[in-house]
N, C-alpha and C. Protein backbone atom coordinates (compact mmCIF):
# COMPACT_ATOMS: atom_id res chain seq x y z
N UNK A 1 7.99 -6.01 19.59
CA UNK A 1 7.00 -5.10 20.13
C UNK A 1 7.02 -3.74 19.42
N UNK A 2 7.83 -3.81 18.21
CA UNK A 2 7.90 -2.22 17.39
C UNK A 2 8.40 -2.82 16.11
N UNK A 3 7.96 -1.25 14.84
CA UNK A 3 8.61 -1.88 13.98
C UNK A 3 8.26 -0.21 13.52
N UNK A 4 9.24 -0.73 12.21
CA UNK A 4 9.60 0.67 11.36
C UNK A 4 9.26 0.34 9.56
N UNK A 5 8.76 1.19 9.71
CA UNK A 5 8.48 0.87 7.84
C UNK A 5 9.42 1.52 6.85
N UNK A 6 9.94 0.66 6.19
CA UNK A 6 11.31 1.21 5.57
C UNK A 6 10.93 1.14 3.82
N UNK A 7 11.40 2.22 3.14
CA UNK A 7 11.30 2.61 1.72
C UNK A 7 9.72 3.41 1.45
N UNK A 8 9.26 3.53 0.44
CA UNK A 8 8.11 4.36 0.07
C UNK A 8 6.90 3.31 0.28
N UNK A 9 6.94 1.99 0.05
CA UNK A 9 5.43 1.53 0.66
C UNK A 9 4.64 1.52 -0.87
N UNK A 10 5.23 1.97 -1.83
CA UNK A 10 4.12 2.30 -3.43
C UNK A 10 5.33 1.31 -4.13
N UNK A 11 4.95 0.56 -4.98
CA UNK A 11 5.87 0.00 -6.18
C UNK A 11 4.58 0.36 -7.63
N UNK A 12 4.54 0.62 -8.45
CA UNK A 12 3.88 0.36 -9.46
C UNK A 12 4.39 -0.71 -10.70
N UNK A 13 3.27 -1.66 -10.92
CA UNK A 13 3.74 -2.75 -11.61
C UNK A 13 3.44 -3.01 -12.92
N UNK A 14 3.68 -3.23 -13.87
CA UNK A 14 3.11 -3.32 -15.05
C UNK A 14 2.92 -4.63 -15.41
N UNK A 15 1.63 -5.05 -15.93
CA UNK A 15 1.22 -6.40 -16.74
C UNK A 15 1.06 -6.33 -18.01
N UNK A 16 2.15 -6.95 -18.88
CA UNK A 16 2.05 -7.36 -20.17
C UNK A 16 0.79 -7.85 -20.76
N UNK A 17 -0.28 -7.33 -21.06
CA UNK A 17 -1.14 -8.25 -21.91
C UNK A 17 -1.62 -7.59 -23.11
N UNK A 18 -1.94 -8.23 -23.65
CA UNK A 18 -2.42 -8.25 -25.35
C UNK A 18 -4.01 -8.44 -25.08
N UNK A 19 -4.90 -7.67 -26.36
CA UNK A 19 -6.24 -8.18 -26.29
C UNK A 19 -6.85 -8.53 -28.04
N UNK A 20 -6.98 -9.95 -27.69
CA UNK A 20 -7.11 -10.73 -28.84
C UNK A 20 -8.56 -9.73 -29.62
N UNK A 21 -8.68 -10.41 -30.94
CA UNK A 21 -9.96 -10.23 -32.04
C UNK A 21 -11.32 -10.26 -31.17
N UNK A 22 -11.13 -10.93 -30.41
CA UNK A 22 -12.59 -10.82 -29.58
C UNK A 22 -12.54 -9.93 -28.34
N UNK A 23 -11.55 -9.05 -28.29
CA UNK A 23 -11.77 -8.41 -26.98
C UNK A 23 -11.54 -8.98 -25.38
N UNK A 24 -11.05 -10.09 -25.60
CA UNK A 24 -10.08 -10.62 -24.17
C UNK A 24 -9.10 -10.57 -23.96
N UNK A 25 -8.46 -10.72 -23.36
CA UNK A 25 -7.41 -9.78 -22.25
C UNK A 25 -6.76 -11.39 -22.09
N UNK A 26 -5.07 -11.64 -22.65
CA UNK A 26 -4.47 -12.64 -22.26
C UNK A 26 -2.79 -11.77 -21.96
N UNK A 27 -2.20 -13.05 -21.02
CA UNK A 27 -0.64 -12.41 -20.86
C UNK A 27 0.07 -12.39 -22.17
N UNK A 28 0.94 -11.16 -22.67
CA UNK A 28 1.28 -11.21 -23.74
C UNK A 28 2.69 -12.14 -23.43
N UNK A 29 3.12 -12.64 -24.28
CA UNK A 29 4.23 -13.70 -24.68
C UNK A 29 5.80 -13.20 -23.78
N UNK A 30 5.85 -11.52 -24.19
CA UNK A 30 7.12 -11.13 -23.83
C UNK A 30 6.90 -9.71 -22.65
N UNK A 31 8.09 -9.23 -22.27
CA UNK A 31 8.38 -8.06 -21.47
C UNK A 31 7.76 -7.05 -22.64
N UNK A 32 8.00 -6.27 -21.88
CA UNK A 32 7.78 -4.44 -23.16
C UNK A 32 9.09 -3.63 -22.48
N UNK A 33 9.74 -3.70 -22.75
CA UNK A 33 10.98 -2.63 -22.64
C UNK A 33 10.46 -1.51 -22.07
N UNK A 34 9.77 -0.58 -22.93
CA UNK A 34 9.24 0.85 -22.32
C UNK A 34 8.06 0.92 -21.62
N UNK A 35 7.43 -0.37 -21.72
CA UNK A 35 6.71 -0.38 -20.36
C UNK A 35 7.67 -0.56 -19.15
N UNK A 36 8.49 -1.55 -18.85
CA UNK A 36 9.53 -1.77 -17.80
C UNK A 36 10.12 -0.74 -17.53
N UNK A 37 10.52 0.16 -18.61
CA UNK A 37 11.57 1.62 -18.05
C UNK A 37 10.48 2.65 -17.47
N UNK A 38 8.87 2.28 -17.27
CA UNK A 38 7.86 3.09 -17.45
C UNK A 38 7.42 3.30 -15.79
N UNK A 39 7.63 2.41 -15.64
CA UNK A 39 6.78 0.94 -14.19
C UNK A 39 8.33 1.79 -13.41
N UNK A 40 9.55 1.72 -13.52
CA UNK A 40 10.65 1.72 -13.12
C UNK A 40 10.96 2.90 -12.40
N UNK A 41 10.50 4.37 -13.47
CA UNK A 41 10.38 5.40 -13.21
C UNK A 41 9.41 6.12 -12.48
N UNK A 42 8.31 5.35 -13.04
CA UNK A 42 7.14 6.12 -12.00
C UNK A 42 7.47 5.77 -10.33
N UNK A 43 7.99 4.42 -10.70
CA UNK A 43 8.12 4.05 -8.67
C UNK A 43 9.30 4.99 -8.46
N UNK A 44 10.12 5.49 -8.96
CA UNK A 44 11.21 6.06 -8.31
C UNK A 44 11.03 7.53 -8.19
N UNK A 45 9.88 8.33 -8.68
CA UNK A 45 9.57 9.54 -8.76
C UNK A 45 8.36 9.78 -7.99
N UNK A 46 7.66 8.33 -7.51
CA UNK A 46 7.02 8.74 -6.65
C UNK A 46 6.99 9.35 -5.50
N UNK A 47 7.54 9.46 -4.68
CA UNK A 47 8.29 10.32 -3.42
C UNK A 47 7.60 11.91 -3.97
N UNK A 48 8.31 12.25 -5.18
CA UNK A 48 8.00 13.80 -5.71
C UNK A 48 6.84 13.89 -6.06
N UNK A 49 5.93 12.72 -6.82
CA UNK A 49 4.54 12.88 -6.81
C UNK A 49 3.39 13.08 -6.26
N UNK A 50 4.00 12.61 -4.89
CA UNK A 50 3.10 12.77 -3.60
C UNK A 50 3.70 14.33 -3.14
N UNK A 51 4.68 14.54 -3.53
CA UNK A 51 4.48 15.90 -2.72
C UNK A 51 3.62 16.88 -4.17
N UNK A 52 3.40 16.74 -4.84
CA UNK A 52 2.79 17.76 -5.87
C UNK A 52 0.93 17.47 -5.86
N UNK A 53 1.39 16.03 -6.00
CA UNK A 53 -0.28 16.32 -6.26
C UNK A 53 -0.57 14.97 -4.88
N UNK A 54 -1.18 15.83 -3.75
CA UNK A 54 -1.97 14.69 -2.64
C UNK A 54 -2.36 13.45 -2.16
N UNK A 55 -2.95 13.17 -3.64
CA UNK A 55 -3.83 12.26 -3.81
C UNK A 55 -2.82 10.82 -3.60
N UNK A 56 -1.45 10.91 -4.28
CA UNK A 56 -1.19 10.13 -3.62
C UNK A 56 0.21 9.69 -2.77
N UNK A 57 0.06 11.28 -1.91
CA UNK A 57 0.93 10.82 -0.46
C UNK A 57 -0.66 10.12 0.36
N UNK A 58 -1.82 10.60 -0.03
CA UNK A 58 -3.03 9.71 0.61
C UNK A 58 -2.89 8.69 0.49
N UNK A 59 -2.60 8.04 -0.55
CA UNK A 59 -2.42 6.28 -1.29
C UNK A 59 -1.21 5.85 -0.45
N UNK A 60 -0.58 6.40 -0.61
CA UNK A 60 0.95 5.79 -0.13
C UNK A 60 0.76 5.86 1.94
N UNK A 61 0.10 7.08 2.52
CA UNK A 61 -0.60 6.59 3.81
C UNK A 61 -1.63 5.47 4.51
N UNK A 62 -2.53 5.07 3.46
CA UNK A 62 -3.10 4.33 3.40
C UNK A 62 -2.89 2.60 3.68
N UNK A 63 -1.68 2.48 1.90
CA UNK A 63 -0.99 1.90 2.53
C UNK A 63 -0.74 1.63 3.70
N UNK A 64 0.38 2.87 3.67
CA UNK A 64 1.41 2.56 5.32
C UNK A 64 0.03 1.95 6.53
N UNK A 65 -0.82 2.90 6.63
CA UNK A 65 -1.58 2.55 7.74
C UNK A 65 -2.34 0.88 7.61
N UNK A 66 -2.44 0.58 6.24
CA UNK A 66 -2.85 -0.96 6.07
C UNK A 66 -1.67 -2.39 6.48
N UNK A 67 -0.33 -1.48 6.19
CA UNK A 67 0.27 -2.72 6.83
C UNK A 67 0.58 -2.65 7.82
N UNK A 68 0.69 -1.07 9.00
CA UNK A 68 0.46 -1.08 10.28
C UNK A 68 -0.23 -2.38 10.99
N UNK A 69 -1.53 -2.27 10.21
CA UNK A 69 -2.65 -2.79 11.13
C UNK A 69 -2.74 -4.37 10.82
N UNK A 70 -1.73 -4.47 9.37
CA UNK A 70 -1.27 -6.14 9.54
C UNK A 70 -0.47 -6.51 10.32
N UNK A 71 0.47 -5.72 10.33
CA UNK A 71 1.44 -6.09 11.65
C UNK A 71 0.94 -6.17 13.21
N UNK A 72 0.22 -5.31 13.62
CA UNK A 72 -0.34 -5.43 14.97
C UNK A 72 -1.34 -6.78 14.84
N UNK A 73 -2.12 -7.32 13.70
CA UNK A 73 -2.37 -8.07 13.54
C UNK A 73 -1.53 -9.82 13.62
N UNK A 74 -0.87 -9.48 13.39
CA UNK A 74 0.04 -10.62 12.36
C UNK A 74 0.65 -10.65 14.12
N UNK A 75 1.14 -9.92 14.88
CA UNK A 75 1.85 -10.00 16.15
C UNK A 75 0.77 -10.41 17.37
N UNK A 76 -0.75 -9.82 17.05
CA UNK A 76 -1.62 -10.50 18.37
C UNK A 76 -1.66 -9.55 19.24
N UNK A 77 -1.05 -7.76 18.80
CA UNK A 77 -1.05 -7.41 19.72
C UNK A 77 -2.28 -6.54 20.67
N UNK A 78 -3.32 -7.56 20.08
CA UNK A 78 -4.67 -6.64 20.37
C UNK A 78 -4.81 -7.76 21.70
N UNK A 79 -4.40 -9.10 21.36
CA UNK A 79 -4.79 -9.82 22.81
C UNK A 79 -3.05 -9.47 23.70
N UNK A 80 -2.18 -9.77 23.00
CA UNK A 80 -1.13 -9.30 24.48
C UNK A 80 -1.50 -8.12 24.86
N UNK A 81 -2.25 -6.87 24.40
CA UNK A 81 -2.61 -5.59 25.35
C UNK A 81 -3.91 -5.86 26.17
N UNK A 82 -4.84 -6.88 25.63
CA UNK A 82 -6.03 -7.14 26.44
C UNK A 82 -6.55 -6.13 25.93
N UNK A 83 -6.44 -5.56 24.93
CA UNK A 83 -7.81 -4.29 24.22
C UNK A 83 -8.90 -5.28 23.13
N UNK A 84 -9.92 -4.62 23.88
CA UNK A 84 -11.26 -4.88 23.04
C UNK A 84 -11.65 -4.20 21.84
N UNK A 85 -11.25 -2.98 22.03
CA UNK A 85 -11.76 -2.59 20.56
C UNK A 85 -13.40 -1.93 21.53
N UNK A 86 -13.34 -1.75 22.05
CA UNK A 86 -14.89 -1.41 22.16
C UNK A 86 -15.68 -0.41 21.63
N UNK A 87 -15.14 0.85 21.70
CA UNK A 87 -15.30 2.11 21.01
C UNK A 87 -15.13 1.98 19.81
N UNK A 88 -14.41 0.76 18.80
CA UNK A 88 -13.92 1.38 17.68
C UNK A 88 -15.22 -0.10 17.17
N UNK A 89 -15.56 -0.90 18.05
CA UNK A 89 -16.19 -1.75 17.32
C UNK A 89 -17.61 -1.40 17.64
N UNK A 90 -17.86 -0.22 17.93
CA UNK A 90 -19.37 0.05 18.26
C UNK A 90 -19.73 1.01 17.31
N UNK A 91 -20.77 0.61 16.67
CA UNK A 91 -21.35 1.78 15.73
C UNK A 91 -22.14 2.48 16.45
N UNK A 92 -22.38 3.04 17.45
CA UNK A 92 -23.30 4.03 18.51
C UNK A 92 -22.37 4.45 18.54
N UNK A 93 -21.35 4.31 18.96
CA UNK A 93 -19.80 5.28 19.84
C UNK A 93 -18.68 5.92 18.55
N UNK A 94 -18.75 4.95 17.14
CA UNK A 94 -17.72 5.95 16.19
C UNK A 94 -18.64 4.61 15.09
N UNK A 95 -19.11 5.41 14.57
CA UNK A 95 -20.00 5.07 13.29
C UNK A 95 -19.35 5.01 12.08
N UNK A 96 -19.64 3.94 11.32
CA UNK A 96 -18.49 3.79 10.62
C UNK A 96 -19.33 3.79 9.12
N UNK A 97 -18.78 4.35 8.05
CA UNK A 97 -19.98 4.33 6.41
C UNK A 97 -19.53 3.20 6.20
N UNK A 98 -20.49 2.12 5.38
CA UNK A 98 -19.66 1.31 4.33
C UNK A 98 -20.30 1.55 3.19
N UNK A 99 -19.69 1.37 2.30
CA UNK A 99 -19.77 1.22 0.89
C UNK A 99 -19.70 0.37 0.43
N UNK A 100 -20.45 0.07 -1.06
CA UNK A 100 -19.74 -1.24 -1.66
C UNK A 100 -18.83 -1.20 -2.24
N UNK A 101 -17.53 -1.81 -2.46
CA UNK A 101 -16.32 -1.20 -3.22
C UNK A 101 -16.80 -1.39 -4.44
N UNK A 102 -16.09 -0.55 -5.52
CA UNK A 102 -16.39 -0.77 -6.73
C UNK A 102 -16.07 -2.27 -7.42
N UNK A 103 -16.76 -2.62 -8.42
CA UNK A 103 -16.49 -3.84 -9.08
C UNK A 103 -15.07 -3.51 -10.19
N UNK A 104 -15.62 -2.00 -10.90
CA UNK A 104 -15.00 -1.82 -12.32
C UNK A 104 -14.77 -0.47 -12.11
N UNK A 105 -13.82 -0.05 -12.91
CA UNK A 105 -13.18 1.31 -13.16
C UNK A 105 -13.00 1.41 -14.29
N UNK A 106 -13.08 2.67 -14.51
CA UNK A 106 -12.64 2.86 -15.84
C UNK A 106 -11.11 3.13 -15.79
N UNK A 107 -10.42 2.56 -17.07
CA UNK A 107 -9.37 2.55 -17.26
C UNK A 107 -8.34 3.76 -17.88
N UNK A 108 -7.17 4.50 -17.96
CA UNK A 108 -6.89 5.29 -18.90
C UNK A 108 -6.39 4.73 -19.87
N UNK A 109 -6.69 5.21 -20.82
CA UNK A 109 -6.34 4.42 -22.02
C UNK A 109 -5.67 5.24 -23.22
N UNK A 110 -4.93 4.83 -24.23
CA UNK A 110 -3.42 5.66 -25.59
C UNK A 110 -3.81 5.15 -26.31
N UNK A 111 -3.65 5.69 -27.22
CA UNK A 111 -3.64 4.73 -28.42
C UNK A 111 -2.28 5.03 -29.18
N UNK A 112 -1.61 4.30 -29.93
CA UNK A 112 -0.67 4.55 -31.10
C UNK A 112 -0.53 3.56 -31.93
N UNK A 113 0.16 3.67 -33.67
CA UNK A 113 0.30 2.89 -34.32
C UNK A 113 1.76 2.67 -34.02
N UNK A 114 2.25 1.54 -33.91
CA UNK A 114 3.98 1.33 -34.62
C UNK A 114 3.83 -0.03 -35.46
N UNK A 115 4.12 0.78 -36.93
CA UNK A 115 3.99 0.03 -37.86
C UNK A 115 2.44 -0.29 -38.51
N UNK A 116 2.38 -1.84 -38.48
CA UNK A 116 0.88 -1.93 -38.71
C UNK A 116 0.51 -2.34 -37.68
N UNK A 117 1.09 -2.21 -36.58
CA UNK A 117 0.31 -2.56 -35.44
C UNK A 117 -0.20 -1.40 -34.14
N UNK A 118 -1.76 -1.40 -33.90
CA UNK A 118 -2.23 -0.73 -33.07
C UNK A 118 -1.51 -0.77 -31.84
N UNK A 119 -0.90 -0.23 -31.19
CA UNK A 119 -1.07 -0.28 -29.82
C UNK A 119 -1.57 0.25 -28.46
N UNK A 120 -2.04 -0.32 -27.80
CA UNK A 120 -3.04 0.58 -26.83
C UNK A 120 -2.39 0.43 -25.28
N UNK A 121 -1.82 0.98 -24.80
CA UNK A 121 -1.55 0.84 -23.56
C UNK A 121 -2.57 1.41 -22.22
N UNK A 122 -2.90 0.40 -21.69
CA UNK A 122 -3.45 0.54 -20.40
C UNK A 122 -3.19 1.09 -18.86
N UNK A 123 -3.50 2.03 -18.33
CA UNK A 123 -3.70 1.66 -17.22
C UNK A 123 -4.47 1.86 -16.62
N UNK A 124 -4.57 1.68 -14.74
CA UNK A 124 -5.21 2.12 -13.81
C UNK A 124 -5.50 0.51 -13.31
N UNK A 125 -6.02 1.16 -11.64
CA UNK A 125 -6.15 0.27 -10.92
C UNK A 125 -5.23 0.20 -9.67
N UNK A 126 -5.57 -0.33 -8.67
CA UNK A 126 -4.57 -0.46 -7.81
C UNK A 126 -5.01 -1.52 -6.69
N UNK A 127 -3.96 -2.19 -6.14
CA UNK A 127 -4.38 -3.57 -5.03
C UNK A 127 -3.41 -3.13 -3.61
N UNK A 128 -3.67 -3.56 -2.90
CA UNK A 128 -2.88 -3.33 -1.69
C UNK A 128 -2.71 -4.39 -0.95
N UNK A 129 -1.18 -5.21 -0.73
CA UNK A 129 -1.33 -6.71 0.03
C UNK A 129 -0.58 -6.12 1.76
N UNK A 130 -1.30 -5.64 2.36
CA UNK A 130 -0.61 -5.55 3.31
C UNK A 130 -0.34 -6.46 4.21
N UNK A 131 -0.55 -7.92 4.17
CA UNK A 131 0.03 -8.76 4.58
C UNK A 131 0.89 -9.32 4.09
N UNK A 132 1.01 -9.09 2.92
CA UNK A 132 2.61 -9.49 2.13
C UNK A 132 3.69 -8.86 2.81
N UNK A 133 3.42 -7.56 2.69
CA UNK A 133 4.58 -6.81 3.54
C UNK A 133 5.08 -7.42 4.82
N UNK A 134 4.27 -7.54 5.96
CA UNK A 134 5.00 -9.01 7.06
C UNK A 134 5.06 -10.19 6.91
N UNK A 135 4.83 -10.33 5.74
CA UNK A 135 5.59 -12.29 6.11
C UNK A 135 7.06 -12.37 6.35
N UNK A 136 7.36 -13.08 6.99
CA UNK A 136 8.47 -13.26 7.74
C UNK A 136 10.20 -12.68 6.35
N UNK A 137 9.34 -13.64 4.99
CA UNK A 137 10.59 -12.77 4.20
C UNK A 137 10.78 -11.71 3.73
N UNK A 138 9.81 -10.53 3.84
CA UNK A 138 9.64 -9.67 3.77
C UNK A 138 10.21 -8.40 5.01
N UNK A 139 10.59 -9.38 6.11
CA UNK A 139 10.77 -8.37 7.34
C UNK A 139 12.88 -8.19 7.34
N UNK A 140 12.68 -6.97 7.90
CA UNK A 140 14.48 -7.16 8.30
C UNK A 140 14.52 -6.63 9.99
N UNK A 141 15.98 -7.33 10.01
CA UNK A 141 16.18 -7.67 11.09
C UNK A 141 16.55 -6.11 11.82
N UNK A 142 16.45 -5.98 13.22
CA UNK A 142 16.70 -4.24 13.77
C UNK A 142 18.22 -4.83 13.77
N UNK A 143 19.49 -4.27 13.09
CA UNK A 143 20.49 -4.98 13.02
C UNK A 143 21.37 -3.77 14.59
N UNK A 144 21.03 -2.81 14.16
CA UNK A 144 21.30 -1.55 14.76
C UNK A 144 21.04 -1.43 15.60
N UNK A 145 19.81 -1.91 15.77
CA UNK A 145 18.58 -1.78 17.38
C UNK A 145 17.88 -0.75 17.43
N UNK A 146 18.08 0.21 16.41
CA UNK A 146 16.95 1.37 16.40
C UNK A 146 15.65 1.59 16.76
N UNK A 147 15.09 0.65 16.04
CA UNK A 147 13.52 0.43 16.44
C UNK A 147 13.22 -0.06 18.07
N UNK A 148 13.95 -1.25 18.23
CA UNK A 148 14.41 -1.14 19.24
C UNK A 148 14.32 -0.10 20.90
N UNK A 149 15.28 0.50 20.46
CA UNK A 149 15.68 1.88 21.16
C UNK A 149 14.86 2.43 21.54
N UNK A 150 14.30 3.40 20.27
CA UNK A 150 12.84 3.67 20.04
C UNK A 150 11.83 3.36 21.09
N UNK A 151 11.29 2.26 20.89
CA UNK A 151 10.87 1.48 22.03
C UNK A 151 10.94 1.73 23.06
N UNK A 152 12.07 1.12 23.57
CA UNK A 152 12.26 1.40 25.33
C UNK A 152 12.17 2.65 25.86
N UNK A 153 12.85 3.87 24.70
CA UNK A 153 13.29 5.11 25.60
C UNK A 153 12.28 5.69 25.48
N UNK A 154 10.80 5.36 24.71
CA UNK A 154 9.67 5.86 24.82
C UNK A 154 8.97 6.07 26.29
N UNK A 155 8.81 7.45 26.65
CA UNK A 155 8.33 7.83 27.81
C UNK A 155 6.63 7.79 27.71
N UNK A 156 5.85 6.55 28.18
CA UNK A 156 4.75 6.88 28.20
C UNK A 156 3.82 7.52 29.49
N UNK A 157 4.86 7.78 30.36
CA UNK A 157 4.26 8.42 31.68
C UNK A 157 4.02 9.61 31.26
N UNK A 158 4.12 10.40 29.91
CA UNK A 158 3.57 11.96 29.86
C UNK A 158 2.53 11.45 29.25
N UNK A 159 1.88 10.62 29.08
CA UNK A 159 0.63 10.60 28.10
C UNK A 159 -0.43 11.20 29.04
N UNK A 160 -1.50 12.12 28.64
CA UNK A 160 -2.09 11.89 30.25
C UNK A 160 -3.55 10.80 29.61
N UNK A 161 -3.97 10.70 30.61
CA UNK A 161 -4.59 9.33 31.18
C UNK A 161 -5.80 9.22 30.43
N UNK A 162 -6.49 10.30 29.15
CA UNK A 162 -7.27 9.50 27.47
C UNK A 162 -6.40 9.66 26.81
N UNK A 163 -5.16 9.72 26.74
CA UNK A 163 -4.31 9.63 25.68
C UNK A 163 -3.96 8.23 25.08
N UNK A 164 -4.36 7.73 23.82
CA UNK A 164 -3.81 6.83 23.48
C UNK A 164 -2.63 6.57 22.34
N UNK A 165 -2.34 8.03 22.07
CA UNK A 165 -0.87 7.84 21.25
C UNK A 165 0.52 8.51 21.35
N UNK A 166 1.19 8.86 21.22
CA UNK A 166 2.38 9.75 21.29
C UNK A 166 3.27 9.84 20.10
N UNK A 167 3.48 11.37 20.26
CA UNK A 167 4.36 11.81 18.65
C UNK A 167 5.74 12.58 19.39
């Protein structure tokens, strides 16, 4: 009935690929070393990146709030509370924009020679599996009981009566 989200929630990953004479995009054969030490560092400096530039302690909330809402998902706990959703599923009562997501982005893109060979390193982009994050091997156990704890000793008799959250 609780859970805690543990580590930063951001990994950044790097994909090896090469783009042949015609301009397609295949997996290249091997690792890249300084891509791997690249991918390695950015995830471990992210913490400090979000505090400098916003944009993405936003990403990294987002996240968090996307696998929130897999987990309350993934647990059912919209029918064990008996909530409808009514307000949040009514566009008269909280109106909601949609957009179409984008198809394509533009990419950032390097160029360098080593040797006689061009190389261009890519990036950009980003995916979010927030149901990966709860599948069952993905979860750990409250070994401690913290979350737990948490839980029970939560006083919801101060909420007053439209309150639906507590900090």
């Amino acid at each position: 009935m609780a859970m805690e989200l543990v580590g930063e929630g951001v990994k950044l990953v790097g994909e090896d690929e090469a783009v042949s004479g015609d301009g397609k995009r295949h997996k290249a054969g091997r690792g890249n070393p300084a891509s791997d030490a690249f991918v390695k560092a950015f995830t471990k400096i992210y913490p400090k990146l979000a505090e400098k530039a916003p944009v993405y302690a936003q990403l990294r909330n987002c996240i968090d709030l996307a696998v929130a809402a897999a987990f309350i998902q993934h647990q059912d706990y919209y029918s064990l509370a008996k909530w409808k959703a009514e307000t949040f599923n009514s566009e008269k009562a909280y109106p909601v924009e949609t957009l179409n997501p984008p198809q394509q982005v533009e990419s950032a893109v390097n160029s360098l020679w080593k040797g006689n060979t061009l190389m261009t390193p890519i990036g950009g982009g980003v995916q979010m599996r927030p149901t990966e994050a709860v599948d069952p091997t993905n979860l750990l156990d409250d070994k401690d009981a913290k979350v737990h704890e948490a839980r029970v000793t939560a006083d919801l008799s101060k909420l007053a009566p439209d309150q639906w959250w507590w900090d």
